[in-house]
Protein backbone atom coordinates (compact mmCIF):
# COMPACT_ATOMS: atom_id res chain seq x y z
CA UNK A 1 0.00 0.00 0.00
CA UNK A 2 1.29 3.19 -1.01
CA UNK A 3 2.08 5.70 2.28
CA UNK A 4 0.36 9.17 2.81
CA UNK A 5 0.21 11.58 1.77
CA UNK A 6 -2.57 11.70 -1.27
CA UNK A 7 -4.24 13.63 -3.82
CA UNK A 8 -7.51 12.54 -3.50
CA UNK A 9 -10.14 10.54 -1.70
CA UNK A 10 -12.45 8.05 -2.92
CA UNK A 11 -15.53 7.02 -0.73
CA UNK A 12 -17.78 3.56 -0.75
CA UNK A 13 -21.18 4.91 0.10
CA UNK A 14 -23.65 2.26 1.60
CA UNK A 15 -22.58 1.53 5.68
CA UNK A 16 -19.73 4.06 4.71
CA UNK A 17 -20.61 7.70 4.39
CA UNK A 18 -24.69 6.38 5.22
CA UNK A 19 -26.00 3.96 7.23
CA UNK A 20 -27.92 1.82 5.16
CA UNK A 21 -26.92 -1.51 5.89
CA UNK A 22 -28.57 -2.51 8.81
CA UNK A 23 -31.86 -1.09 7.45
CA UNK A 24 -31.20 -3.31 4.13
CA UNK A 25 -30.53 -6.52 6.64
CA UNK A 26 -33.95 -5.99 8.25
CA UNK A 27 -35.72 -5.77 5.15
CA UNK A 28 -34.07 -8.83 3.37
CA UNK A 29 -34.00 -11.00 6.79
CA UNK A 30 -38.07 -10.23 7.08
CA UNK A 31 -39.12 -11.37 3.27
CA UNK A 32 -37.17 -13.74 3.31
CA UNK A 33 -39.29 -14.77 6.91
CA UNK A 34 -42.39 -13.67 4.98
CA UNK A 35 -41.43 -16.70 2.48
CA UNK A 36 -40.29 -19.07 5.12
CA UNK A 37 -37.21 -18.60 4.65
CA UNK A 38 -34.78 -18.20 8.20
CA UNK A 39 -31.78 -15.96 6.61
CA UNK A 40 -29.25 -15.13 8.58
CA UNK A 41 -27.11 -11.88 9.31
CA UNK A 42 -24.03 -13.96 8.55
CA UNK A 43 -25.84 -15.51 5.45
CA UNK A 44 -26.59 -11.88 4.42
CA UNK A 45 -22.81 -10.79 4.81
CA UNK A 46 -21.83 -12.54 2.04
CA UNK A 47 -23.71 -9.91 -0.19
CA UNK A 48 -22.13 -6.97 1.62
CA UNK A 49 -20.14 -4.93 -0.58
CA UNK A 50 -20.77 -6.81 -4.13
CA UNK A 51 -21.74 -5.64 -7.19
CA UNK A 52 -26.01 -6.16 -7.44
CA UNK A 53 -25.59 -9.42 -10.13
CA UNK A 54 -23.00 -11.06 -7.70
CA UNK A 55 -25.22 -10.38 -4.32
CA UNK A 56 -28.52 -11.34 -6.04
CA UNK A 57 -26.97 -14.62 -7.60
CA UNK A 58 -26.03 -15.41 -3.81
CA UNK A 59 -29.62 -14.39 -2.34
CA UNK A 60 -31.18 -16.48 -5.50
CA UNK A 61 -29.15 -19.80 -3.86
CA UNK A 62 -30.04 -18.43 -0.18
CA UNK A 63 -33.81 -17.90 -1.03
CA UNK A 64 -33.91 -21.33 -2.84
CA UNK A 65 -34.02 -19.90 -6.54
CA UNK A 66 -35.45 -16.54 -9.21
CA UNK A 67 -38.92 -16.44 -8.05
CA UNK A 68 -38.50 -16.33 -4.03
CA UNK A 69 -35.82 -14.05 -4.99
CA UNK A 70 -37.75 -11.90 -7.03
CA UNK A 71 -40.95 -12.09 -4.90
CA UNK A 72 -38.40 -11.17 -1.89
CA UNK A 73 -36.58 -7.96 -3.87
CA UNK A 74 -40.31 -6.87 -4.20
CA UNK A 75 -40.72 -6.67 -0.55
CA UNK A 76 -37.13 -5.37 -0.14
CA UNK A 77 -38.31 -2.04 -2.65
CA UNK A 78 -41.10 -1.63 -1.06
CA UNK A 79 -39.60 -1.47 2.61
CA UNK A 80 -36.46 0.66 1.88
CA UNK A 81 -38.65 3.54 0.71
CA UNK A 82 -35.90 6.60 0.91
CA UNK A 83 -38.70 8.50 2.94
CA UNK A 84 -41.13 8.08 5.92
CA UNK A 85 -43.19 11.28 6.20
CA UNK A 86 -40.44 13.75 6.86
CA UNK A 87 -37.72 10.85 8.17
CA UNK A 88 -34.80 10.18 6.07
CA UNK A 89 -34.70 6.09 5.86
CA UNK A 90 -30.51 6.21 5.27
CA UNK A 91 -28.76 9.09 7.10
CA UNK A 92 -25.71 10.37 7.29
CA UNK A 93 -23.18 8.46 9.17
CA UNK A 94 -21.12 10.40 12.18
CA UNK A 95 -18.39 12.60 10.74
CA UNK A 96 -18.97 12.20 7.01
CA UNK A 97 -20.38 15.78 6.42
CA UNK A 98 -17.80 17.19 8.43
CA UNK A 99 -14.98 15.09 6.62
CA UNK A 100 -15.98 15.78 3.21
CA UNK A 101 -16.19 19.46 3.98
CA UNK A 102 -12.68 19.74 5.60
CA UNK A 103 -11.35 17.53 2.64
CA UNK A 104 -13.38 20.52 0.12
CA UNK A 105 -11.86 23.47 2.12
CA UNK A 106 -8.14 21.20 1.58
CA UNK A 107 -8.87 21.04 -2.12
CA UNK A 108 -8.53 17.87 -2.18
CA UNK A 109 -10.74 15.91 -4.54
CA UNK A 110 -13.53 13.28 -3.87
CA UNK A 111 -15.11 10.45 -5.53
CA UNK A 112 -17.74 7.61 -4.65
CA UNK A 113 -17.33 4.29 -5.74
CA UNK A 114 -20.11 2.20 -4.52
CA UNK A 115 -21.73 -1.39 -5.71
CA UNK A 116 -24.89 0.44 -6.15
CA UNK A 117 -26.39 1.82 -9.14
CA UNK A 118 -25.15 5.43 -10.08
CA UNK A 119 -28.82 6.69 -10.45
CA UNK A 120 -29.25 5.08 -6.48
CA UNK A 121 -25.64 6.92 -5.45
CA UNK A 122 -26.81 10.35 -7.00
CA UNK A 123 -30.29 10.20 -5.38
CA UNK A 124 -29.48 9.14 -1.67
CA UNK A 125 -26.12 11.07 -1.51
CA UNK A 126 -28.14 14.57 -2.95
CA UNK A 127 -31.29 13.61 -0.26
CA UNK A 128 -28.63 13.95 2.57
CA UNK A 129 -27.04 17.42 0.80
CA UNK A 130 -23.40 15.75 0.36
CA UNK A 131 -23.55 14.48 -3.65
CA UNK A 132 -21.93 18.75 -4.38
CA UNK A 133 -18.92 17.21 -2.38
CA UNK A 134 -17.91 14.66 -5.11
CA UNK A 135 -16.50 15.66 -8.39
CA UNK A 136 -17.05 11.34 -9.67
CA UNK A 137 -19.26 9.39 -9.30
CA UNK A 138 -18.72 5.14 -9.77
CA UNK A 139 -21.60 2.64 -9.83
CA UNK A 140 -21.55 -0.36 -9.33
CA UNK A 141 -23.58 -1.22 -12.83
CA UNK A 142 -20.76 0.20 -14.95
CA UNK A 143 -18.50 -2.15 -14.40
CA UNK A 144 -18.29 -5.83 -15.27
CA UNK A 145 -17.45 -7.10 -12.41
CA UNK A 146 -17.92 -5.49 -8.81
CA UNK A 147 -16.04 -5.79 -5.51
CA UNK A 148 -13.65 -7.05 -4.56
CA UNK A 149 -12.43 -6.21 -8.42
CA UNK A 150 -10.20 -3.29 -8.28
CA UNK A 151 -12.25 -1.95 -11.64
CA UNK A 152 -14.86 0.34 -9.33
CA UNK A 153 -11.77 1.82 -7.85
CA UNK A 154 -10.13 2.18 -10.94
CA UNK A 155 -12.69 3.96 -12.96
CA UNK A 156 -13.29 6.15 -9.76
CA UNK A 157 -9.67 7.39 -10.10
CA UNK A 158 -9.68 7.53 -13.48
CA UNK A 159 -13.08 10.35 -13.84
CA UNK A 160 -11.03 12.15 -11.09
CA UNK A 161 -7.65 12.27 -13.20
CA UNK A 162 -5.41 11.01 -10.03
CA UNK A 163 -3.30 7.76 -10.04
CA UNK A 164 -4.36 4.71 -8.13
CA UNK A 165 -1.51 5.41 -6.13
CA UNK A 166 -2.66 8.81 -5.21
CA UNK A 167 -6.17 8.15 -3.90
CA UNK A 168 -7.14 7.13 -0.31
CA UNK A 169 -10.10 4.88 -0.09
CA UNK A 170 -12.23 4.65 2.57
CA UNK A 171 -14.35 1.29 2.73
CA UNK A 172 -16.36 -0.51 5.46
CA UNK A 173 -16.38 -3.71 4.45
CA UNK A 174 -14.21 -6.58 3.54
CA UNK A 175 -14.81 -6.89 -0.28
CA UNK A 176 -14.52 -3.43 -0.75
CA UNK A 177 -11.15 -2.69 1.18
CA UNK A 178 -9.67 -5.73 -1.26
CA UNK A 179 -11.19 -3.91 -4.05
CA UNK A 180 -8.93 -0.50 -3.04
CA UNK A 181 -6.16 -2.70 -2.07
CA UNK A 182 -5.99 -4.45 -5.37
CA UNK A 183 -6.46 -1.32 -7.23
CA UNK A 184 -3.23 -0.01 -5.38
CA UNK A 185 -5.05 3.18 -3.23
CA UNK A 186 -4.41 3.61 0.23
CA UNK A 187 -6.66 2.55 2.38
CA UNK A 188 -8.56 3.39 5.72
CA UNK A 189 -11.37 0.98 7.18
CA UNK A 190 -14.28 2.18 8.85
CA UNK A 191 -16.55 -0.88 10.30
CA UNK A 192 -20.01 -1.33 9.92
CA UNK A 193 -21.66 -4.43 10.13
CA UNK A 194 -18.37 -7.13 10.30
CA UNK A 195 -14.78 -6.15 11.47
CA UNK A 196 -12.10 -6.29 9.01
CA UNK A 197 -10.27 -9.49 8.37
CA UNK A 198 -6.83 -9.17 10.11
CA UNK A 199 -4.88 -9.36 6.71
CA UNK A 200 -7.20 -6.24 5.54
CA UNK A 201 -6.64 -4.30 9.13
CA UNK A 202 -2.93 -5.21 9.07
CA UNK A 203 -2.83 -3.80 4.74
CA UNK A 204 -4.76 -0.62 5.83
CA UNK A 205 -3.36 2.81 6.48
CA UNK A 206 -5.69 2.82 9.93
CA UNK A 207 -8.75 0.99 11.15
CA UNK A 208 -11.04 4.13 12.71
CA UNK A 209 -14.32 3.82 14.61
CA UNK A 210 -15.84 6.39 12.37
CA UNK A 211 -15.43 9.48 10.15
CA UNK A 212 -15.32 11.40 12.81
CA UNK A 213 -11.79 10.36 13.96
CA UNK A 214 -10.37 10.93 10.05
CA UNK A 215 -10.75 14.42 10.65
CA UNK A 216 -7.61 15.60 12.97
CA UNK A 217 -5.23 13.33 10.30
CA UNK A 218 -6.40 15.20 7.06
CA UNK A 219 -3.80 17.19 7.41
CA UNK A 220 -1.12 14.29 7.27
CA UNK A 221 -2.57 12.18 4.89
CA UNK A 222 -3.23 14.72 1.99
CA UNK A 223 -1.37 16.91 0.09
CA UNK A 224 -2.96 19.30 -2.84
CA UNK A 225 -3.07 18.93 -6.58
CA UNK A 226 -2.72 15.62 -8.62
């Protein structure tokens, strides 16, 4: 892994900079209930962090094949409305306003690369007032194959004009942070649902408890321009 300090920064989204995960959990673990189906938070881990045609193959096996599947993505949809009355479904997690603003004021720029679909990325990041941060945006349905693939990575870096080398990636789960890793970024892991594996924690630049405690070493890590 490359050492600080960078030129840019390049975020996962989902469990990262919002907390949408657990929310996503609850709604798969209760249709898949609703069909008789007992699936487990460490059955739904697998899925964490892969591109949409590599987690729904694996919920497919888990939910015993394409129709419980697609009876059970119904349910999902419906559940993980983005709004309830005036509530915002996925907010912001702690410190990731704050750290993309300090990392603005640095001139230092952002990116997303998420597994989700860019028209998903655009909506939820602009209903929480953060998408003006990022000058890229990545989806997951642009590439052919997703996390843990370095390609998300590398076609974040590549809209933002910065080397691989260059960017710092900040990832919360496993097949993302060996997505950045393979795609040769620095990397900093911020845990949501599963701790990193102790090869990823010992290949990362830091293992934080949240954005909040990125923000007194933006300073050391970046540097401006490209």
């Amino acid at each position: 892994m490359p050492p600080p300090p960078f030129a840019a920064a390049i975020f996962d989204m989902d469990g990262l900079l919002i907390d949408s995960e657990r929310a996503t959990l609850r709604a798969w673990t209760e249709a898949a209930l609703a069909l008789g189906v007992e699936l487990r938070e460490s059955d739904y881990l697998q899925v964490v962090g892969k591109a949409a045609q590599d987690s729904h193959a694996i919920l497919q096996a888990l939910l015993g094949g394409i129709a419980p599947f697609e009876q059970a993505m119904g349910a999902v949809r419906t559940a993980l409305e983005e709004v309830e009355g005036d509530r915002l479904l996925f907010p912001l997690k702690p410190g990731a306003a704050a750290l993309l603003a300090q990392l603005q004021a640095a001139g230092i720029p952002c990116a997303v690369a998420s597994s989700s679909r860019t028209d998903e990325i655009t909506h939820r990041l602009a209903r929480v007032g953060v998408l003006p941060h990022f000058a890229a945006v990545a989806g997951g349905n642009e590439v052919l194959r997703g996390k843990p693939d370095p390609a998300l990575y590398a076609l974040a870096a590549g809209r933002l004009g910065v080397d691989p080398a260059r960017c710092l990636a900040f990832e919360d789960s496993h097949n993302g942070a060996c997505a950045a890793l393979a795609a040769g970024m620095g990397l900093v892991v911020v845990p949501d649902l599963l701790q990193p594996a102790p090869e990823v924690a010992q290949a990362c630049l830091a293992v934080l408890g949240s954005l909040e405690q990125a923000l007194p070493e933006v300073p050391r890590w970046f540097t401006r321009g490209a």
